[in-house]
C-alpha atoms as a PDB file:
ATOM      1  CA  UNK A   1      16.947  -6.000 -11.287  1.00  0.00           C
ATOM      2  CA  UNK A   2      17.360  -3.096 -13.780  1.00  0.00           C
ATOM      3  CA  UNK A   3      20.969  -3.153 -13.669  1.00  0.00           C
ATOM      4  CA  UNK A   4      21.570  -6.639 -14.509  1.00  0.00           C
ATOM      5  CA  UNK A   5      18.723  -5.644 -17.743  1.00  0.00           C
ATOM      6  CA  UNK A   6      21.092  -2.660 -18.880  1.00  0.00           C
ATOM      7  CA  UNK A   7      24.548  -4.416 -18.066  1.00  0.00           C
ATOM      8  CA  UNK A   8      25.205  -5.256 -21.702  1.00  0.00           C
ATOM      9  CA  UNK A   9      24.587  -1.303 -23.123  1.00  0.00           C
ATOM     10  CA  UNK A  10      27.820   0.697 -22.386  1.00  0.00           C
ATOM     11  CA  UNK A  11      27.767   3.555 -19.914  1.00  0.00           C
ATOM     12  CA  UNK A  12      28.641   5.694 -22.233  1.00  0.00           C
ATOM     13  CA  UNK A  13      25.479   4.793 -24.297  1.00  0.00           C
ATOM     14  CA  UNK A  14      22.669   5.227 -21.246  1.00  0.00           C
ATOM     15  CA  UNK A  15      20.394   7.854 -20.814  1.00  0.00           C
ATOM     16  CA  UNK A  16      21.307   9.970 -17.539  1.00  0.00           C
ATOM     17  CA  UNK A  17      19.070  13.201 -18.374  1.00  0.00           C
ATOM     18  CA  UNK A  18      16.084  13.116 -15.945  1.00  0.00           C
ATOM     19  CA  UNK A  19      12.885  12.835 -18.442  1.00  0.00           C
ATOM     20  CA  UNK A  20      10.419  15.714 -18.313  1.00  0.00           C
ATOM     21  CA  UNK A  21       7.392  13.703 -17.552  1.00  0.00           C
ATOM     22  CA  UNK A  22       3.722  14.773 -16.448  1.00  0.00           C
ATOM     23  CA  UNK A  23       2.947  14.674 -13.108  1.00  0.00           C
ATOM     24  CA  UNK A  24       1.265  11.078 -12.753  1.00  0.00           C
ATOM     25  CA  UNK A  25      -2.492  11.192 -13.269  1.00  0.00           C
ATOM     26  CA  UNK A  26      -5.057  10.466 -10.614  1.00  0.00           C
ATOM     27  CA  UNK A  27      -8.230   9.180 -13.268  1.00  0.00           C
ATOM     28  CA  UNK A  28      -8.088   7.887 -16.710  1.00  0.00           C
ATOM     29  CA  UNK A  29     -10.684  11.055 -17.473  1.00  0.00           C
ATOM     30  CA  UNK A  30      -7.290  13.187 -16.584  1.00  0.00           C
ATOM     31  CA  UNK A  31      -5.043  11.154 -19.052  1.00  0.00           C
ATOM     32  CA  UNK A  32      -7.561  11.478 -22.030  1.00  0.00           C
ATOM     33  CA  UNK A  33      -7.928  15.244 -21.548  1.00  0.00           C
ATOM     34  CA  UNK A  34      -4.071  15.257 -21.284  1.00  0.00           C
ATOM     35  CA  UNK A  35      -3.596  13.654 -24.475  1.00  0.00           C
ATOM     36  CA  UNK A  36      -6.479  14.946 -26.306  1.00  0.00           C
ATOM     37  CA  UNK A  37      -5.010  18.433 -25.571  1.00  0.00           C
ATOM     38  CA  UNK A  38      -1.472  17.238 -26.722  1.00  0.00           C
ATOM     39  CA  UNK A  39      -3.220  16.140 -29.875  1.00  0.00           C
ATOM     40  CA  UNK A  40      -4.940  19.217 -30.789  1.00  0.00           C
ATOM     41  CA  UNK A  41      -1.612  20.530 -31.297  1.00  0.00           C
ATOM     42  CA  UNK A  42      -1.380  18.768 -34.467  1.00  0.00           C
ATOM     43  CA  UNK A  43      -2.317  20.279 -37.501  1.00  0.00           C
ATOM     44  CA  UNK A  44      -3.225  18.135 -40.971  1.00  0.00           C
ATOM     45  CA  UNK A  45      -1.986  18.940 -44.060  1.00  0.00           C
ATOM     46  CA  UNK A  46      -4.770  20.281 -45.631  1.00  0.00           C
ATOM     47  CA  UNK A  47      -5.447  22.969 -42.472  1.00  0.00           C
ATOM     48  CA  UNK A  48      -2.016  24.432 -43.129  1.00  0.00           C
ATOM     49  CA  UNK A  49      -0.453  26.961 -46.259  1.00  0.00           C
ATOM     50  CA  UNK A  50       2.165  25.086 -47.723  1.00  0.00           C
ATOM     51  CA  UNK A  51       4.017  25.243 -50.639  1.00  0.00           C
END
């Protein structure tokens, strides 16, 4: 039972904001592209003018 797992954290503590998750994925094929595309974001150090 969740709320028996969370009893001892104060209300006041929880997290009540609904998390904006993905929309499950159907095939692991869809999770990789979804993460490799989250990845691509990045950029390393040495790709980027800094100072």
């Amino acid at each position: 039972d969740t709320d028996e797992f969370y009893a001892d954290i104060p209300e006041s503590l929880r997290f009540r904001t609904k998390l904006n998750l993905p929309p499950p994925f159907l095939s692991e094929y869809a999770l990789k592209r979804h993460v490799d595309s989250m990845l691509n974001r990045n950029t390393a150090a040495g790709e980027a003018l800094s100072f």
